[in-house]
C-alpha atoms as a PDB file:
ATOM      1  CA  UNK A   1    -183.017  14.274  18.873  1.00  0.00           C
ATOM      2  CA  UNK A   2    -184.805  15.520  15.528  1.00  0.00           C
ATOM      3  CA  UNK A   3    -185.986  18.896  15.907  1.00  0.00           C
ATOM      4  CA  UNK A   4    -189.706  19.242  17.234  1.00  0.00           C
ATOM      5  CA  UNK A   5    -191.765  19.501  13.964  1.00  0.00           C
ATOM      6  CA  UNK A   6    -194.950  21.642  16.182  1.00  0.00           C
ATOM      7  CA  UNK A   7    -193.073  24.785  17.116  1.00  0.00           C
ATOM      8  CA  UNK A   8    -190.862  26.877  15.363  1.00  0.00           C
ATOM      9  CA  UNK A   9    -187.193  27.116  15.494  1.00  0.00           C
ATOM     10  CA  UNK A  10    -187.138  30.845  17.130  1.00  0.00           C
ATOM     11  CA  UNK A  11    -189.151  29.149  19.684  1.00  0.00           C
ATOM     12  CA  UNK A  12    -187.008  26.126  19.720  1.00  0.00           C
ATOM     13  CA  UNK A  13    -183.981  28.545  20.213  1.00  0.00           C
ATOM     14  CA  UNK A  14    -185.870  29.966  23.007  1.00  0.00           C
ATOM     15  CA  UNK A  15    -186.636  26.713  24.814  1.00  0.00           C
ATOM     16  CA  UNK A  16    -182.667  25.687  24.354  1.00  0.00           C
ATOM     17  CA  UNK A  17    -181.889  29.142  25.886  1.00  0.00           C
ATOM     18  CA  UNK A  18    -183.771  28.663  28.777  1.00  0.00           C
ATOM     19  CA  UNK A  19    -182.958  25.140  29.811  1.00  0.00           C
ATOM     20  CA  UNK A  20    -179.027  26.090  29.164  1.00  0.00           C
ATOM     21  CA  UNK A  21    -179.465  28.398  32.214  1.00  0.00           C
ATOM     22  CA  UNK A  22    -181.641  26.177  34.462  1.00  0.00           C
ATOM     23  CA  UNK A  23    -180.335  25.646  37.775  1.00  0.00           C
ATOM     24  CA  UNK A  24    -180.229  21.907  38.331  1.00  0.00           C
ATOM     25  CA  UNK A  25    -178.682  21.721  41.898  1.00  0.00           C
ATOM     26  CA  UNK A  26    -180.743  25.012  43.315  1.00  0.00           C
ATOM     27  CA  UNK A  27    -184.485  23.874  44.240  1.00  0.00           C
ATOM     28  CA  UNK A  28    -187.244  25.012  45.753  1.00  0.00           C
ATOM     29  CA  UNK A  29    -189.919  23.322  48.589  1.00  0.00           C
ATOM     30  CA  UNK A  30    -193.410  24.979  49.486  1.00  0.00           C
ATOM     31  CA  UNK A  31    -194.550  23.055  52.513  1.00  0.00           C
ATOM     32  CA  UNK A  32    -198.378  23.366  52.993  1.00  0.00           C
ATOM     33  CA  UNK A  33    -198.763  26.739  51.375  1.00  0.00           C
ATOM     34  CA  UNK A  34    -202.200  27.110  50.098  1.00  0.00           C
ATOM     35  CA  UNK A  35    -202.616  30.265  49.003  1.00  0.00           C
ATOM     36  CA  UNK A  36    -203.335  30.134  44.679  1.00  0.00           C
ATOM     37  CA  UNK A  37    -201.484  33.805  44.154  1.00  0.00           C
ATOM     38  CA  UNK A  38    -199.044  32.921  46.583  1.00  0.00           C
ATOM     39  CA  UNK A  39    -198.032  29.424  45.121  1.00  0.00           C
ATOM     40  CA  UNK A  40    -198.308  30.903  41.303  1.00  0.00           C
ATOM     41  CA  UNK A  41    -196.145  34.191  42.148  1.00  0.00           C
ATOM     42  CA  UNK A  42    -193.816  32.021  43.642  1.00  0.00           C
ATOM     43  CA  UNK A  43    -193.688  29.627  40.337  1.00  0.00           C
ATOM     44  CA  UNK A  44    -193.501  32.807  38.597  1.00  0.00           C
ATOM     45  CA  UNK A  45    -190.636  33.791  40.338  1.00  0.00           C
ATOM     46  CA  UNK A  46    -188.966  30.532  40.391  1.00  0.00           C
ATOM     47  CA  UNK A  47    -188.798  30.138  36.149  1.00  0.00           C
ATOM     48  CA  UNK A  48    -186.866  33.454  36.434  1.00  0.00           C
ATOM     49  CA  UNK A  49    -184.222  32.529  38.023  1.00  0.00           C
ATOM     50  CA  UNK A  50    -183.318  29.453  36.466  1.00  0.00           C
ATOM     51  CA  UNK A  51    -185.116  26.947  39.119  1.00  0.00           C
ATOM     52  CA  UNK A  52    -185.942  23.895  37.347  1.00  0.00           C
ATOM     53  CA  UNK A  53    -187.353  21.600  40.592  1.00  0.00           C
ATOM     54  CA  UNK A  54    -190.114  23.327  42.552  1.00  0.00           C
ATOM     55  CA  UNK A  55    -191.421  20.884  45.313  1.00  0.00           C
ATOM     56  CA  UNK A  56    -194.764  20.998  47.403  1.00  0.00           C
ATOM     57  CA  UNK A  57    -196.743  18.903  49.728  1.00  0.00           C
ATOM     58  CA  UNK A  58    -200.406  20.317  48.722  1.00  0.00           C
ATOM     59  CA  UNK A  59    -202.760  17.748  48.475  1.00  0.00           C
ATOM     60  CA  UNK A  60    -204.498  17.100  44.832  1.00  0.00           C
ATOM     61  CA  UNK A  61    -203.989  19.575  41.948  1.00  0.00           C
ATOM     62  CA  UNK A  62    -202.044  22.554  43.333  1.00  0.00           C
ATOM     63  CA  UNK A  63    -203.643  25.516  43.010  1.00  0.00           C
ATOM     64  CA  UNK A  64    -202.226  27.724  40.004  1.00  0.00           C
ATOM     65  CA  UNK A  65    -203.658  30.667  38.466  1.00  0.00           C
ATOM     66  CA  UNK A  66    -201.863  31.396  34.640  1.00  0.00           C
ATOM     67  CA  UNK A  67    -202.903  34.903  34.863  1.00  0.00           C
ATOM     68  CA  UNK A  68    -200.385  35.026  37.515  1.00  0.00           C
ATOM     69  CA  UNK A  69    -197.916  32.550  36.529  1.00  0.00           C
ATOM     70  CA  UNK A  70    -197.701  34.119  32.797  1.00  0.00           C
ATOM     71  CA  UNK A  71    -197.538  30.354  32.020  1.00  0.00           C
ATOM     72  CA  UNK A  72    -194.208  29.928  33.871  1.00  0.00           C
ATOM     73  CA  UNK A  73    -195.966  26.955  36.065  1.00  0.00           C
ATOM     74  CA  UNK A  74    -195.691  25.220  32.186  1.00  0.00           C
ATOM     75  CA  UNK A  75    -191.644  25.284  32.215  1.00  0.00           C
ATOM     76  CA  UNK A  76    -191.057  23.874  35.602  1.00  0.00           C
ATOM     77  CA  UNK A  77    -191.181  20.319  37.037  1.00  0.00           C
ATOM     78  CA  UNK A  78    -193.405  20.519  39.963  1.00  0.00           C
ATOM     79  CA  UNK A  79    -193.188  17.230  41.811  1.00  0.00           C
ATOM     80  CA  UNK A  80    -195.560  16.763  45.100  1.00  0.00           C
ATOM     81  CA  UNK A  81    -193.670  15.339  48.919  1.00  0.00           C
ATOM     82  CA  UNK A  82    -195.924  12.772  50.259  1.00  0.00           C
ATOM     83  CA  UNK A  83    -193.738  11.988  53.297  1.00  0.00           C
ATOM     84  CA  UNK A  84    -191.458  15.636  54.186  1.00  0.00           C
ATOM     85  CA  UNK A  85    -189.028  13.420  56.099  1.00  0.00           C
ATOM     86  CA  UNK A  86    -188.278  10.921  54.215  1.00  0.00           C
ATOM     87  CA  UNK A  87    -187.662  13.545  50.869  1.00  0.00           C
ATOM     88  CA  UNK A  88    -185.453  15.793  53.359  1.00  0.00           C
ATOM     89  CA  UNK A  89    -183.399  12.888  54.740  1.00  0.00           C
ATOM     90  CA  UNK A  90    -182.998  11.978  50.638  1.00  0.00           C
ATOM     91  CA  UNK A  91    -182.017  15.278  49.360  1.00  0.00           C
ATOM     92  CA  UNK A  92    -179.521  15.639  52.255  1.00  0.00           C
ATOM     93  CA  UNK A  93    -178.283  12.434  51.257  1.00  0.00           C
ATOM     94  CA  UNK A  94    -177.801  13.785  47.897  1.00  0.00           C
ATOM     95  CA  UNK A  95    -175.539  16.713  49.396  1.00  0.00           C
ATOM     96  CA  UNK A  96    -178.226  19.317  49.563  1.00  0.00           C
ATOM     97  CA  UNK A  97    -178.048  21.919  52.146  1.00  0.00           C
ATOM     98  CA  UNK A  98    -181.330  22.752  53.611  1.00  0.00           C
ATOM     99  CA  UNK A  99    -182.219  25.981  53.706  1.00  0.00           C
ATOM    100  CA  UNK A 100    -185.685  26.553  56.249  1.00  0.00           C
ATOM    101  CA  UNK A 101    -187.031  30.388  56.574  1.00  0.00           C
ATOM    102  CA  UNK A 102    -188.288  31.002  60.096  1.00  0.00           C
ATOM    103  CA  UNK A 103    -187.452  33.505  62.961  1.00  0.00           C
ATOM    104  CA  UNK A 104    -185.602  31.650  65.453  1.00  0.00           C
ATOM    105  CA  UNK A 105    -182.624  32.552  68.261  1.00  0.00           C
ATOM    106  CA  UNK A 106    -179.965  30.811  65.605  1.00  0.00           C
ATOM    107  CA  UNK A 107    -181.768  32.608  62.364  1.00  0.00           C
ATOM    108  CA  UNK A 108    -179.278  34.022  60.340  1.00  0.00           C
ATOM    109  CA  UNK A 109    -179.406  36.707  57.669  1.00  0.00           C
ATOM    110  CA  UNK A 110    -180.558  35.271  53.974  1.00  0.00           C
ATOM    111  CA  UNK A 111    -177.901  36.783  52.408  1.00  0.00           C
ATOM    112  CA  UNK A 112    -175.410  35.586  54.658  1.00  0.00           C
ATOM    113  CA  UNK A 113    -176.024  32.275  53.343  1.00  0.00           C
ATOM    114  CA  UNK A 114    -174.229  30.789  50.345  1.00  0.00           C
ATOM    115  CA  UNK A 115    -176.100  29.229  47.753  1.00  0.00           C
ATOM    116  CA  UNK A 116    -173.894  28.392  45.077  1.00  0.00           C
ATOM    117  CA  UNK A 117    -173.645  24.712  46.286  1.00  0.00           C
ATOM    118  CA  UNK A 118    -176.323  22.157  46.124  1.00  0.00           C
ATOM    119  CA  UNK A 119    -179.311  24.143  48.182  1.00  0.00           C
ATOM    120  CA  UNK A 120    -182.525  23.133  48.947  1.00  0.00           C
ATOM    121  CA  UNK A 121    -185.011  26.612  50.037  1.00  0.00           C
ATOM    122  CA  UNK A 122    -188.025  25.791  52.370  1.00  0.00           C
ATOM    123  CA  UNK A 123    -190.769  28.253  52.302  1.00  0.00           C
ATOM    124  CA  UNK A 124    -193.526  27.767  55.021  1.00  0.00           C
ATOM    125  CA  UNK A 125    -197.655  27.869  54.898  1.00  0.00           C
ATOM    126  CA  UNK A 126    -198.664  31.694  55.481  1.00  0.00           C
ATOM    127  CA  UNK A 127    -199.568  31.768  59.100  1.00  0.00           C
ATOM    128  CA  UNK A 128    -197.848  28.896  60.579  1.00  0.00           C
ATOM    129  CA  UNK A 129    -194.870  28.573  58.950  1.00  0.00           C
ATOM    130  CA  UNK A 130    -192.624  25.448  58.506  1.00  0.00           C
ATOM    131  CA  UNK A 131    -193.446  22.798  60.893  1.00  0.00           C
ATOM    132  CA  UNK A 132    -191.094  21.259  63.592  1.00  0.00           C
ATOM    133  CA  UNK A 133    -190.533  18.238  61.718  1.00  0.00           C
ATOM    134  CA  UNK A 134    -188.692  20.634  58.898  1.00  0.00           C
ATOM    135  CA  UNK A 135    -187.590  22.960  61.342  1.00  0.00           C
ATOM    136  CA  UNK A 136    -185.376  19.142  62.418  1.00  0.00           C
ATOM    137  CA  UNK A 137    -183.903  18.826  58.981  1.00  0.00           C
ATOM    138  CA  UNK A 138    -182.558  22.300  58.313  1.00  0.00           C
ATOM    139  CA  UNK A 139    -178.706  23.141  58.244  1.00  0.00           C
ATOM    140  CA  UNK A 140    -179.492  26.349  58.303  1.00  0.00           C
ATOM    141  CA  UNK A 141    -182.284  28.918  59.492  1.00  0.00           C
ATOM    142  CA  UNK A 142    -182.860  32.238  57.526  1.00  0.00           C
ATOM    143  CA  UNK A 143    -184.835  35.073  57.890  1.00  0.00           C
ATOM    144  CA  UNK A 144    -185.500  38.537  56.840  1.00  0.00           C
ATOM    145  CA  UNK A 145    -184.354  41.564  58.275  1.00  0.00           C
ATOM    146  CA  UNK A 146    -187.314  43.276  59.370  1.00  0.00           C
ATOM    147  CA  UNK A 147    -187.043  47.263  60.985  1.00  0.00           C
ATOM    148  CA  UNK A 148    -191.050  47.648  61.352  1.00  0.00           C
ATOM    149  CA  UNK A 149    -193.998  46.940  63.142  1.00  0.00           C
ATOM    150  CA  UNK A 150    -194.524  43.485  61.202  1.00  0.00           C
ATOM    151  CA  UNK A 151    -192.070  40.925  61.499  1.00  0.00           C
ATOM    152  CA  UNK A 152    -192.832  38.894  58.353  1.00  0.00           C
ATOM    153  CA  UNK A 153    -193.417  39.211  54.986  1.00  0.00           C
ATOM    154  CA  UNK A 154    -195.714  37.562  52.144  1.00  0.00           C
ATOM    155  CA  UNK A 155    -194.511  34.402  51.795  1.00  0.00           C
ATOM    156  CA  UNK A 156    -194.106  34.938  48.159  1.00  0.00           C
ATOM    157  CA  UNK A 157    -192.034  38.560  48.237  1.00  0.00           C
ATOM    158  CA  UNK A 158    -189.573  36.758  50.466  1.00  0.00           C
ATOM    159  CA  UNK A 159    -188.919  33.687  48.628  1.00  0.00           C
ATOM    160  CA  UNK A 160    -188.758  36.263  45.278  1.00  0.00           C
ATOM    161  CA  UNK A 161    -185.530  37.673  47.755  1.00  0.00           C
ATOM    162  CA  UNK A 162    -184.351  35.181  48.807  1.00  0.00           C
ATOM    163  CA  UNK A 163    -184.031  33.647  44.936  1.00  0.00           C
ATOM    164  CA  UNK A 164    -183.020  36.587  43.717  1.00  0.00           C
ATOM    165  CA  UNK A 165    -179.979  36.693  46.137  1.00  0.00           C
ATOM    166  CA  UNK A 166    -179.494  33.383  45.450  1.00  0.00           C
ATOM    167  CA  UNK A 167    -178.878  34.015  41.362  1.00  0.00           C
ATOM    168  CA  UNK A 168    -177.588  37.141  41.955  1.00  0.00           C
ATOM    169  CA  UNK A 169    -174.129  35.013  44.018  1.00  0.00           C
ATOM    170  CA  UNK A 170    -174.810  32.371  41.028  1.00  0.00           C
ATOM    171  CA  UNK A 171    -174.282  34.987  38.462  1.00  0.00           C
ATOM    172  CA  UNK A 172    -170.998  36.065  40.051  1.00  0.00           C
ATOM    173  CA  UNK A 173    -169.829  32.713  40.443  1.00  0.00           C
ATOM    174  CA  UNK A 174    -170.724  32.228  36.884  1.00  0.00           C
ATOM    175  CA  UNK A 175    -173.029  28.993  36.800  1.00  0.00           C
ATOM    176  CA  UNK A 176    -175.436  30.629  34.698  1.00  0.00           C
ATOM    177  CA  UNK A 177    -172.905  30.419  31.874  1.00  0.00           C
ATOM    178  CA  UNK A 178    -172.478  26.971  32.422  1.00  0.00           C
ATOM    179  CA  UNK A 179    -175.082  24.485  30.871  1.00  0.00           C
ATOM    180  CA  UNK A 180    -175.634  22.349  33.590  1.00  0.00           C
ATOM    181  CA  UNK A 181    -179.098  20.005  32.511  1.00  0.00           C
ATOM    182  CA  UNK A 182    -178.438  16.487  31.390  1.00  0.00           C
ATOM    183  CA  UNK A 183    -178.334  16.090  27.997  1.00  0.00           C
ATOM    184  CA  UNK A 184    -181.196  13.225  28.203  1.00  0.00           C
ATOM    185  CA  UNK A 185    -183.481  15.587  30.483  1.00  0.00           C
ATOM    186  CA  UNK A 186    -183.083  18.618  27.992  1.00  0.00           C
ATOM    187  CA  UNK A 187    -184.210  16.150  25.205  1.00  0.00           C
ATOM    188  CA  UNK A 188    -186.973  15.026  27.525  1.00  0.00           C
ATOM    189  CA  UNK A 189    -188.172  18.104  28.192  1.00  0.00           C
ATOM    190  CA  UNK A 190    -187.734  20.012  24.739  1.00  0.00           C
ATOM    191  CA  UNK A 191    -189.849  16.363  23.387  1.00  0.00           C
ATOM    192  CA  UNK A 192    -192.416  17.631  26.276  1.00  0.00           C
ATOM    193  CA  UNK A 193    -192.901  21.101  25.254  1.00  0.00           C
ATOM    194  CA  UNK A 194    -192.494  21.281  21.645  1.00  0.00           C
ATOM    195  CA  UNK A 195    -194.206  18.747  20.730  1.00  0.00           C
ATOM    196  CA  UNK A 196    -197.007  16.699  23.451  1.00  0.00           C
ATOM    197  CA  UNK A 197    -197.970  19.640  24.651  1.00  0.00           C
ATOM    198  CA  UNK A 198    -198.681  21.541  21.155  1.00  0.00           C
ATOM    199  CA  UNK A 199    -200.266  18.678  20.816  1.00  0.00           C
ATOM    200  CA  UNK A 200    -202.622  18.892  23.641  1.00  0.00           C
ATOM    201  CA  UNK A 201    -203.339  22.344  23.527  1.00  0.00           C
ATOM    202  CA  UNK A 202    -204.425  21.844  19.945  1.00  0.00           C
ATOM    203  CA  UNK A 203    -206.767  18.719  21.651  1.00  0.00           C
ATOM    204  CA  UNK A 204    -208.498  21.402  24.206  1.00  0.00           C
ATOM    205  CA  UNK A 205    -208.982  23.763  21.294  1.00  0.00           C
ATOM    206  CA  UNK A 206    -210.920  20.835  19.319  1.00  0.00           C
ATOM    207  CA  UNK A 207    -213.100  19.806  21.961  1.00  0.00           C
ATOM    208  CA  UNK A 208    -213.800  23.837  23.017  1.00  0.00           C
ATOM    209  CA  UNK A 209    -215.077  24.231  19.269  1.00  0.00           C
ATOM    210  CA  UNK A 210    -217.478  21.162  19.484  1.00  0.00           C
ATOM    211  CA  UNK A 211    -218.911  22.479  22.240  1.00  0.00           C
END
C-alpha cells in the first residue's frame, strides 16, 4: 500500500502505532445502553486500551458526543447486533468467552476473570441491565465489588475497570507488543483514515463555507 498522500507521515506513524497495539480478539458489546455520555465515555475508553470491535444494539445512529469521545468514536469499528442471539451463538462459535456484568448468586469478581484469551465484555442498559436472553449466553458473570450503600456503578466507570484490568493482564502477558491486526485490515483501515476521511472532512468544510 502507497503511503496516504492527505496526512502526514508523523501522523501516518501515529496511525501505524496505534493499530500495532489494537486488540483484535478482546471486544466490547453495549446492549441497549442509551445514554450519549455513557456510550461516548465508554468509546473513549475503549480506543485506550487497544479495543478495535465495539458492538451495540441501539437502534439508528448511536448517540455520540465528540466532545466526549475526543474523536476516539473515529478509530474504532462500531458495528450494530440486530439479532443478540444469533451474534452471541456466532462469537462463541468463534471461541469467544462471554463475559456478562450483572449481580447474580454465581457473579464472580472482574478481576478474577482472565482475559487474555478471545473475550467478549457485555455491558448492560443503565437501569435494567443485560437481559435474560444474554444473561443465557454468558460463560461467565462478573461484577463489582461494592462496600456501600449503592450496589452499582455508572455503567461507563465500570466497563473503564473492567478494560483496564483487562489490558493491564494483556500487558503482562505481553500481547500489546505483539502486532496482532491483519495485514489487509491495517491497509483497510489506514486507506480509511488517511485518506476518505481527509477527504470528507475537507467536503463538510466546503459545503459549511457556501453556506
Amino acid at each position: 500500500m502507497k503511503d496516504p498522500l492527505l496526512i502526514q507521515e508523523k501522523r501516518l506513524s501515529r496511525l501505524k502505532e496505534c493499530l500495532s497495539k489494537r486488540q483484535m480478539d478482546l471486544r466490547l458489546f453495549l446492549e441497549d445502553i442509551k445514554n450519549y455520555h455513557n456510550i461516548s465515555a465508554i468509546i473513549r475508553t475503549a480506543d485506550a486500551t487497544g479495543v478495535l470491535y465495539v458492538y451495540y444494539t441501539s437502534e439508528g445512529r448511536l448517540p455520540i458526543n465528540d466532545s466526549i469521545t475526543c474523536g476516539a468514536h473515529k478509530w474504532v469499528m462500531l458495528e450494530r447486533v440486530q439479532d443478540k442471539s444469533t451474534f452471541l451463538k456466532e462469537m462463541k462459535r468463534l471461541g469467544y468467552k462471554i463475559v456478562v456484568t450483572a449481580l447474580s448468586s454465581e457473579s464472580v469478581d472482574f478481576r478474577a476473570i482472565d482475559y487474555t484469551d478471545k473475550v467478549l465484555i457485555v455491558m448492560g442498559n443503565e437501569l435494567e441491565g443485560v437481559t435474560q436472553e444474554v444473561m443465557d449466553q454468558a460463560d461467565v458473570i462478573a461484577k463489582i465489588p461494592m462496600h456501600g450503600m449503592v450496589q452499582s456503578l455508572n455503567v461507563s466507570v465500570a466497563t473503564a475497570l473492567i478494560l483496564y484490568e483487562a489490558e493491564r493482564q494483556r500487558k503482562e502477558k505481553g500481547l500489546y507488543s505483539v502486532k496482532q491486526i491483519p495485514k489487509a485490515l491495517e491497509e483497510q483501515l489506514l486507506i480509511k483514515w488517511g485518506f476518505h476521511d481527509v477527504l470528507k472532512k475537507k467536503a463538510r468544510g466546503r459545503l459549511r463555507h457556501l453556506v
